[in-house]
C-alpha atoms as a PDB file:
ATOM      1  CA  UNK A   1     -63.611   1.561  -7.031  1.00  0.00           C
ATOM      2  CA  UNK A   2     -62.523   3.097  -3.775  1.00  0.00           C
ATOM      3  CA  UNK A   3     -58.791   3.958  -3.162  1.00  0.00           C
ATOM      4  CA  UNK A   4     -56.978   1.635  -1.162  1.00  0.00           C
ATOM      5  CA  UNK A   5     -55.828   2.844   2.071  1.00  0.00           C
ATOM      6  CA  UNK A   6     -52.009   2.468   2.736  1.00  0.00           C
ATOM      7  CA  UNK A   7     -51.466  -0.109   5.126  1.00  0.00           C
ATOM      8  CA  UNK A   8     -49.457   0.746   8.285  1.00  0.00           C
ATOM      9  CA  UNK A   9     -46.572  -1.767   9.418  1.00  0.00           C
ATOM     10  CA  UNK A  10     -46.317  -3.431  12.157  1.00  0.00           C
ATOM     11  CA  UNK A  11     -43.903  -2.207  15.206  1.00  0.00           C
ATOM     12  CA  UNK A  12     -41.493  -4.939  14.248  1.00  0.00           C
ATOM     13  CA  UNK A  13     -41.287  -4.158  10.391  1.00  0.00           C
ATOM     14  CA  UNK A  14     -41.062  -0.091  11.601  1.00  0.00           C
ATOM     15  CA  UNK A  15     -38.087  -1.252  14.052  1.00  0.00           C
ATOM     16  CA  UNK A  16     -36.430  -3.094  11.374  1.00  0.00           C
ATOM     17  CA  UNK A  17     -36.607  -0.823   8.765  1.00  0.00           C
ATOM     18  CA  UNK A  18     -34.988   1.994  11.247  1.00  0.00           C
ATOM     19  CA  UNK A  19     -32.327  -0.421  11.850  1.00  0.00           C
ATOM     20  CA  UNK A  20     -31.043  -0.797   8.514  1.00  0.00           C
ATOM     21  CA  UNK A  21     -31.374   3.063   7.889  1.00  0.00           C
ATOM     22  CA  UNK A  22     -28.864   3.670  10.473  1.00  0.00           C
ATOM     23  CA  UNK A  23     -25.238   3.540   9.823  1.00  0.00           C
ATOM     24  CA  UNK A  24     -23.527   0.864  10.757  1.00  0.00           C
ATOM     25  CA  UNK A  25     -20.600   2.333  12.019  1.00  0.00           C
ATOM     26  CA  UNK A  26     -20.448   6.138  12.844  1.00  0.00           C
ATOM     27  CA  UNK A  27     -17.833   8.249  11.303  1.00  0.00           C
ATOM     28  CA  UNK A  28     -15.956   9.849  13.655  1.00  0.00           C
ATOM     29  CA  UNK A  29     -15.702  13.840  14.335  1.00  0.00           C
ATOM     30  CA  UNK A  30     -13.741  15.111  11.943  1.00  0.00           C
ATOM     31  CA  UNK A  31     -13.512  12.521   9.663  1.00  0.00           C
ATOM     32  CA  UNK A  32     -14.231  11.860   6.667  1.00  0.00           C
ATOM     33  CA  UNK A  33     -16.175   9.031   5.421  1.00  0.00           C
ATOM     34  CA  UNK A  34     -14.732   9.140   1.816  1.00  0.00           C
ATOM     35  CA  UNK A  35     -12.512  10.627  -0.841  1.00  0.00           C
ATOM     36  CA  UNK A  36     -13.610  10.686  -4.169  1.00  0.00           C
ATOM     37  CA  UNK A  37     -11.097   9.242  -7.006  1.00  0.00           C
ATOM     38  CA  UNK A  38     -10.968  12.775  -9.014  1.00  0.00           C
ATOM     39  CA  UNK A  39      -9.966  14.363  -5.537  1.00  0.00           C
ATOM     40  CA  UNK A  40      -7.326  11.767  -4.958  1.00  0.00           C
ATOM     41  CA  UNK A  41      -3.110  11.758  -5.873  1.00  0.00           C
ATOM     42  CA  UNK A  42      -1.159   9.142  -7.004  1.00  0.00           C
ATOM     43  CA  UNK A  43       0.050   8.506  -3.478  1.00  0.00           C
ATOM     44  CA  UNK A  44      -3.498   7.589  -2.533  1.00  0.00           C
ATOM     45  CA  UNK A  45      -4.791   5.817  -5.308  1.00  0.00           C
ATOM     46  CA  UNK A  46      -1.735   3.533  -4.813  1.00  0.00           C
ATOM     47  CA  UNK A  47      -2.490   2.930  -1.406  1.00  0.00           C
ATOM     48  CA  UNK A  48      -5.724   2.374  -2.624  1.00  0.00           C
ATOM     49  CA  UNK A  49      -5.379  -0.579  -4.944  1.00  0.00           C
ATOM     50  CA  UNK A  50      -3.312  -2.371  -2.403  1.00  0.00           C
ATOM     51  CA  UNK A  51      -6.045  -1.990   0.260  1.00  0.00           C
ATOM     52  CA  UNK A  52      -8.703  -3.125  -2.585  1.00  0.00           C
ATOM     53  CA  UNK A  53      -6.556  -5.871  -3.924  1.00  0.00           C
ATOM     54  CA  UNK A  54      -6.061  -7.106  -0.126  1.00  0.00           C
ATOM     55  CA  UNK A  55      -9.760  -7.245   1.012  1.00  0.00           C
ATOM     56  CA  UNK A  56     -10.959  -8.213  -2.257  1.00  0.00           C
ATOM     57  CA  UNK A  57      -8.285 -10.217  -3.730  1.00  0.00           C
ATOM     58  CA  UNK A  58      -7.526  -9.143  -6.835  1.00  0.00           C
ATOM     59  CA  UNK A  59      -8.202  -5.833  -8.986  1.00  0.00           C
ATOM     60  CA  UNK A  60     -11.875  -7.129 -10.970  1.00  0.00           C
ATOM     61  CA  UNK A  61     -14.122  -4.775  -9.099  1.00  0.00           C
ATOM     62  CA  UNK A  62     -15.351  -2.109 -10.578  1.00  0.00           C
ATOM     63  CA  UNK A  63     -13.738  -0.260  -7.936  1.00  0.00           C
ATOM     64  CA  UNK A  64     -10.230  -1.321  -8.622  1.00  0.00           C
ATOM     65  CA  UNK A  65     -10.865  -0.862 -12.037  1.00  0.00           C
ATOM     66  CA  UNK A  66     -11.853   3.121 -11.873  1.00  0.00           C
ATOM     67  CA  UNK A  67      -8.920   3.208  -9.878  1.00  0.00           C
ATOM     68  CA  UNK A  68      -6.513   1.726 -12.584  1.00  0.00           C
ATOM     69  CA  UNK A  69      -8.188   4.080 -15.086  1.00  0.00           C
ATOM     70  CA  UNK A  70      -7.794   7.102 -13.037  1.00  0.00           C
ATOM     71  CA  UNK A  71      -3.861   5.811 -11.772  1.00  0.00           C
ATOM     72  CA  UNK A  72      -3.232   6.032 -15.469  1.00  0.00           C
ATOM     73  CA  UNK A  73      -5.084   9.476 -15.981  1.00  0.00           C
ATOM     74  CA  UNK A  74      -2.655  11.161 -13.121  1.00  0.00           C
ATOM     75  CA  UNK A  75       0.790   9.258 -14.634  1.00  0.00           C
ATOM     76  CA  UNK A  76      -0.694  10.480 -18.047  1.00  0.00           C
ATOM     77  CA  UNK A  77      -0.807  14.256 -17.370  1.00  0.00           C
ATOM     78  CA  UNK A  78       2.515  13.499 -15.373  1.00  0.00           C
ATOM     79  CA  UNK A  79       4.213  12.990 -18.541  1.00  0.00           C
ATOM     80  CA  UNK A  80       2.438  15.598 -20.392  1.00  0.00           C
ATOM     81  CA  UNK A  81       0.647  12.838 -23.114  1.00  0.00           C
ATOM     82  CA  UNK A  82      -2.895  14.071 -24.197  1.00  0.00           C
ATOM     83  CA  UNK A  83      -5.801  12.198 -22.896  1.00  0.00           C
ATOM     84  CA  UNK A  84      -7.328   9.146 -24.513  1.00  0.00           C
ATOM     85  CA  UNK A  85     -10.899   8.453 -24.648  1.00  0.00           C
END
């Protein structure tokens, strides 16, 4: 049995393939393109879930639901309460 040669793509299926590798929109200087929820306040997690609840009406995404989880982390330590798990 001889090894099968990979088989090039065509210049259409290349020109595609860049396309969807590129950002859609690019970030602009000095921005940046996302906080992560441990690096987040209260303030911003709050402004957070209205934005998610907004665009994806309601709070059932995962998302919205790390977001509730970590809103009640930050309240939590707050108030001094140990951690639940």
């Amino acid at each position: 049995m001889k090894p099968e040669k990979p088989k090039e793509k065509k210049p259409e299926e290349k020109a595609k393939l860049e396309e969807a590798k590129a950002p859609a929109v690019p970030p602009k200087p000095g921005e940046k393109k996302r906080k992560k929820l441990r690096n987040m306040n209260l303030e911003e997690i709050e402004k957070k879930l209205k934005e998610t609840e907004e665009k994806m009406g309601g709070l059932e995404s995962r998302y919205a639901q790390h977001l509730l989880r970590r809103k009640e982390e930050l309240i939590r330590k707050q108030e001094g309460q140990p951690k639940e798990e």
